[in-house]
Structures are given as structure tokens and as C-alpha cells.
C-alpha atoms as a PDB file:
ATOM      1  CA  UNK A   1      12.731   3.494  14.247  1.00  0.00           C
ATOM      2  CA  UNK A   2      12.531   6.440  12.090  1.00  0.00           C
ATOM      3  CA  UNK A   3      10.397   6.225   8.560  1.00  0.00           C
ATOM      4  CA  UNK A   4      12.639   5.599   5.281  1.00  0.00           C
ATOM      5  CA  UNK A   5      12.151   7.916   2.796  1.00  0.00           C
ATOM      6  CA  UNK A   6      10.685   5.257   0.741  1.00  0.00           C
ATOM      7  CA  UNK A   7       7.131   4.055   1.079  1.00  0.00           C
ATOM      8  CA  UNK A   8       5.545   1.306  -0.150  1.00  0.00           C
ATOM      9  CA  UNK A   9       1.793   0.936  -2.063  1.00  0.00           C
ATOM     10  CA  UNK A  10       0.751  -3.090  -1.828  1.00  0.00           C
ATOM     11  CA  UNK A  11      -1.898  -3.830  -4.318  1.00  0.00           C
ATOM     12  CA  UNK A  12      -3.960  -6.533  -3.964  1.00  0.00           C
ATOM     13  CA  UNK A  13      -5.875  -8.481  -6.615  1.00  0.00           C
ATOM     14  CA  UNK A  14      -9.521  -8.926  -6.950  1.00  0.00           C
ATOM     15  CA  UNK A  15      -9.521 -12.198  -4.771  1.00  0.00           C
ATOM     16  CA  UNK A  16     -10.203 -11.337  -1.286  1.00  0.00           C
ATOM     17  CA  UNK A  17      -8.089 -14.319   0.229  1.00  0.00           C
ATOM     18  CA  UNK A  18      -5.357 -12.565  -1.242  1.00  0.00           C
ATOM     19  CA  UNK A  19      -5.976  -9.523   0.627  1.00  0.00           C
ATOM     20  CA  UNK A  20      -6.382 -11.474   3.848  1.00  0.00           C
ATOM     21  CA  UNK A  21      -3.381 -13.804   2.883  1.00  0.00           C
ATOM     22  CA  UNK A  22      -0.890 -14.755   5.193  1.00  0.00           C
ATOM     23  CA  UNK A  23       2.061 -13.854   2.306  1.00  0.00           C
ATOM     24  CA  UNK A  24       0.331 -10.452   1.970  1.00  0.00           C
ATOM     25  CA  UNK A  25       0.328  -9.622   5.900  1.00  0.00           C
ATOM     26  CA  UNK A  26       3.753 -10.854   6.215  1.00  0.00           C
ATOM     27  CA  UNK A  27       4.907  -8.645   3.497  1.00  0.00           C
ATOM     28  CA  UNK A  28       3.696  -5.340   4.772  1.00  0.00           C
ATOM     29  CA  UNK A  29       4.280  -6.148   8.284  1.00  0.00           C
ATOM     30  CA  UNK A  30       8.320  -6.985   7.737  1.00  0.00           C
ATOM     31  CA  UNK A  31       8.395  -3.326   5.449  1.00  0.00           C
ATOM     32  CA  UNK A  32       6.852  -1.749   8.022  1.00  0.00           C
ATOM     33  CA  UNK A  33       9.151  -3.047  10.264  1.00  0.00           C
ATOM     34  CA  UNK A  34      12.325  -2.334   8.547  1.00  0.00           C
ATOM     35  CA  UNK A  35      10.534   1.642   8.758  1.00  0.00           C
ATOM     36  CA  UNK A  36       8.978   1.693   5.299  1.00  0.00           C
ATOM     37  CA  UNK A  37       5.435   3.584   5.483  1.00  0.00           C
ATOM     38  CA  UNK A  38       3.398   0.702   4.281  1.00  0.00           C
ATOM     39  CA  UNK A  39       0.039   1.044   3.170  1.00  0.00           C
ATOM     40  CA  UNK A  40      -2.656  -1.924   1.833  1.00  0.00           C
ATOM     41  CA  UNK A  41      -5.144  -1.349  -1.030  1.00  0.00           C
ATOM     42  CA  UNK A  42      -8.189  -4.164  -1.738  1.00  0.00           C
ATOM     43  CA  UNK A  43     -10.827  -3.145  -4.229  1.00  0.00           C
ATOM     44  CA  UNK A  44     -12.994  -5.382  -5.725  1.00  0.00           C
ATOM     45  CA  UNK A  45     -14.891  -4.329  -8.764  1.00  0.00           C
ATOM     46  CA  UNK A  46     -14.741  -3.196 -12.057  1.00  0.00           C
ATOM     47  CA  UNK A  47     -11.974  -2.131 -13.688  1.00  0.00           C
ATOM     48  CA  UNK A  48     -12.472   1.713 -13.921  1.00  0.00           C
ATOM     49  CA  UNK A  49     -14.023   1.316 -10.301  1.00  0.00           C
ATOM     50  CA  UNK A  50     -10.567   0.423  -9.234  1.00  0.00           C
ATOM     51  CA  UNK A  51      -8.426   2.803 -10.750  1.00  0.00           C
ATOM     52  CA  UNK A  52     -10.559   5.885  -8.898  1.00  0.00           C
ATOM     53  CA  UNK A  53      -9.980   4.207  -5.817  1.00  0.00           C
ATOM     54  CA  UNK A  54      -6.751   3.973  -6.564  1.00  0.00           C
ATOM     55  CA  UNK A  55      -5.648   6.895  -7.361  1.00  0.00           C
ATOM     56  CA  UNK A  56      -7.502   7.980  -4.106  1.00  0.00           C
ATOM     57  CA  UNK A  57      -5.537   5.528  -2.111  1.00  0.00           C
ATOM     58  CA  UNK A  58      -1.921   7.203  -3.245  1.00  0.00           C
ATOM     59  CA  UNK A  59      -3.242  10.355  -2.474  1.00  0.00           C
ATOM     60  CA  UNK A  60      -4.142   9.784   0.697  1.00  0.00           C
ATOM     61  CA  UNK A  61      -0.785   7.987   1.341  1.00  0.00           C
ATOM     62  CA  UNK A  62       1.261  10.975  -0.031  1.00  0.00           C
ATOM     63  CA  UNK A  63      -0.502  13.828   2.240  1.00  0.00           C
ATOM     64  CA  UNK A  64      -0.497  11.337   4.915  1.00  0.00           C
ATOM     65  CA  UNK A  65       1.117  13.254   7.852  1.00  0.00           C
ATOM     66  CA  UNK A  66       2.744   9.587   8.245  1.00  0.00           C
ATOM     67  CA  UNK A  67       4.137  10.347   5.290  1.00  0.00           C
ATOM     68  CA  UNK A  68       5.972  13.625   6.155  1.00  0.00           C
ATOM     69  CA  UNK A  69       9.443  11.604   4.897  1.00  0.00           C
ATOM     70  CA  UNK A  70       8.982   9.915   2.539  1.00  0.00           C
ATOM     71  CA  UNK A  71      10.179  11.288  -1.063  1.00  0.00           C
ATOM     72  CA  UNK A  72       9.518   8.115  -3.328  1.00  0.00           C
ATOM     73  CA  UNK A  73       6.965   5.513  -4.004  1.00  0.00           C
ATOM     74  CA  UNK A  74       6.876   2.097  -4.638  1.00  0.00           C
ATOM     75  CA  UNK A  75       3.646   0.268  -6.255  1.00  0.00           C
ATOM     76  CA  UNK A  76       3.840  -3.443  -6.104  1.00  0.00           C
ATOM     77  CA  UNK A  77       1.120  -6.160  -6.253  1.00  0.00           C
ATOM     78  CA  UNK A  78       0.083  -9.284  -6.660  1.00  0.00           C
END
């Protein structure tokens, strides 16, 4: 199946059980599926911690060579 040109940023909360969640691995294993470039983020930590990490995560998504399709991101979490 060839990548959309959407891909998909799952952030998780500060609780690890979310991160290790059945919902959560569901989720990102039925985008993936459907041929969205899925990727999973999990920091705990402070607050500014976080966001660094963060913003590292999306950059590492978008100059993924996975990535070579996809025009548009999509941040979701819970």
C-alpha cells in the first residue's frame, strides 16, 4: 500500500499506561494500516521538557525518508 500524503503525530499523555494502552496501539496500528505514516510520541516530564522533545519528534517525522509523501500533518492526543 502506498503512503497517504497525510501523516499522523499521536501524542501521548504523561501516564505511561496510556502510552502502552491497548486504545493507543490500536489507533496507530489501523492508520498505519489504511497507509498513513504514523508515528508515537511518550515523554514524561516537565512541561518545557516536553515541548523540546516535541518539537524534535516532528522534525524527525518530517525529514523522515518515510516521509518522502507526505505533505500535511496531523497532531492528535490523548
Amino acid at each position: 500500500m502506498q503512503t497517504r500524503d497525510v501523516g499522523v503525530v499521536l501524542a501521548h499523555g504523561s501516564q505511561a499506561a496510556t502510552w502502552k494502552g491497548k486504545t493507543m496501539t490500536q489507533l496507530a496500528t489501523a492508520l498505519a494500516a489504511a497507509g498513513y505514516l504514523t508515528v508515537r510520541y511518550y515523554c514524561p516530564g516537565k512541561e518545557q521538557r516536553r515541548l523540546r522533545i516535541f518539537e524534535k519528534t516532528l522534525d524527525a517525522a518530517a525529514t523522515s525518508p518515510f516521509a518522502r509523501g507526505v505533505s500535511r500533518w496531523v497532531i492528535g492526543g490523548i
